[in-house]
Protein backbone atom coordinates (compact mmCIF):
# COMPACT_ATOMS: atom_id res chain seq x y z
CA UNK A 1 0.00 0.00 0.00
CA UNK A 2 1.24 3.27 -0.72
CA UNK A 3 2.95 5.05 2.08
CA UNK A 4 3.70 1.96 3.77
CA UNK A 5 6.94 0.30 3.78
CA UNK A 6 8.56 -2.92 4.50
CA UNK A 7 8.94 -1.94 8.25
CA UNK A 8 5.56 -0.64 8.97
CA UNK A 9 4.37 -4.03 7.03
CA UNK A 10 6.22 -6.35 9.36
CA UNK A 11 4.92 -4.06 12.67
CA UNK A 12 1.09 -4.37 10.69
CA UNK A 13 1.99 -8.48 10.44
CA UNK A 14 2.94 -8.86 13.87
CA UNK A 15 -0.21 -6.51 15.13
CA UNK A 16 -2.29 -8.69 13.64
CA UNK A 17 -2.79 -6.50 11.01
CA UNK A 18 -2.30 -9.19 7.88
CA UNK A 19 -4.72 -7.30 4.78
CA UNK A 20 -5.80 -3.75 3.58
CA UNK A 21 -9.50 -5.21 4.34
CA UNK A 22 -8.18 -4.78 7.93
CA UNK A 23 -6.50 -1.55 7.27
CA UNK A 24 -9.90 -0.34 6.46
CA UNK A 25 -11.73 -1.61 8.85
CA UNK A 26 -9.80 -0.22 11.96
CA UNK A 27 -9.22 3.06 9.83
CA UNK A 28 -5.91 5.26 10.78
CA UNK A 29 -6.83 5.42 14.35
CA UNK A 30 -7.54 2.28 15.08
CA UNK A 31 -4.71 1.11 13.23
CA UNK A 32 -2.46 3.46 15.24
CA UNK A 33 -3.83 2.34 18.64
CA UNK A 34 -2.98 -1.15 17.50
CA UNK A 35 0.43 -0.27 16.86
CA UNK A 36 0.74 1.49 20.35
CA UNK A 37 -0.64 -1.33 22.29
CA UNK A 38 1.47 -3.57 20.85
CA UNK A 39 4.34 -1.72 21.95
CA UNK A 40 5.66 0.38 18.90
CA UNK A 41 6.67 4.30 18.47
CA UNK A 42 3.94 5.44 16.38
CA UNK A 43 3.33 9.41 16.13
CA UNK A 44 0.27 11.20 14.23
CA UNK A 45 2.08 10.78 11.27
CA UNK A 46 1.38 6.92 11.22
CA UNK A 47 -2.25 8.12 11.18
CA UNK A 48 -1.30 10.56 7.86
CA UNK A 49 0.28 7.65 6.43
CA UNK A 50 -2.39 4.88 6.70
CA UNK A 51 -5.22 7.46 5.56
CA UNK A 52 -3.01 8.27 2.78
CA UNK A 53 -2.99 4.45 2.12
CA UNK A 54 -6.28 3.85 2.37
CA UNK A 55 -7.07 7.21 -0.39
CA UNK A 56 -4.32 6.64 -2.61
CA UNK A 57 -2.83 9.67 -1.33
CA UNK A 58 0.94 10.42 -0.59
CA UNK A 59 0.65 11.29 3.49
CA UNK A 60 1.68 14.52 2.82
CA UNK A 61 -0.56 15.62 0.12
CA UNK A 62 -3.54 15.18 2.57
CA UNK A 63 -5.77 17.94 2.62
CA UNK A 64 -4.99 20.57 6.25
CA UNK A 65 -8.55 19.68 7.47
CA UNK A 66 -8.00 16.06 7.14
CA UNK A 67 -4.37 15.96 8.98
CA UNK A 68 -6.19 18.43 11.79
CA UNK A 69 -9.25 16.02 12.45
CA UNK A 70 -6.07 13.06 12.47
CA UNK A 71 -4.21 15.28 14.95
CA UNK A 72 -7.31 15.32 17.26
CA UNK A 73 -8.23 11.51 17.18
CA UNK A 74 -4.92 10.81 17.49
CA UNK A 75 -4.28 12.61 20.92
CA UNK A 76 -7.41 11.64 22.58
CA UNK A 77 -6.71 7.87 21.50
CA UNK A 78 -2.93 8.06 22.77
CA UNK A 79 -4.22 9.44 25.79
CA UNK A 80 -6.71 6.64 26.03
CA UNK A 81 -3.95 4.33 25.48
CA UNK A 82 -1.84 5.78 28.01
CA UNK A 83 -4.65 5.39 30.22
CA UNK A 84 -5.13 1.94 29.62
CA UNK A 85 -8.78 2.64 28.44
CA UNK A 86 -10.68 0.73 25.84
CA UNK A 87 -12.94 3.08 23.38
């Protein structure tokens, strides 16, 4: 998928994260929480990259108001992470 490379594959794989069905499903967020529960470094731009994925868009082409509602999501999830809350 575009925007996602070899290493981000292998942390998808051993999330449980096998197909782009998946992907979609959990959406960026979701995706992202994964990642962070499982134990790896993921920032908001893990969030760009999967939406990117999942629109056919380069991360960084993604429209302001689209990275801004990521940027949100993403903080209150981490924070639910952190808290060791389920959404």
């Amino acid at each position: 998928m575009l925007n996602l490379g070899p290493k981000t594959a292998a942390w998808l794989d051993a999330a449980g994260i096998h197909t782009r069905a998946q992907v979609a499903k959990l959406g960026p967020i979701g995706v992202c929480r994964r990642l962070l529960e499982t134990g790896r470094p993921v920032s908001v731009l893990m969030a760009y990259a999967v939406e990117g994925a999942l629109s056919g868009t380069h991360w960084n082409a993604l429209p302001a108001e689209t990275k801004q509602a990521l940027r949100a999501e993403f903080a209150k999830m981490r924070a639910d992470v952190r808290r060791g809350r389920q959404l």
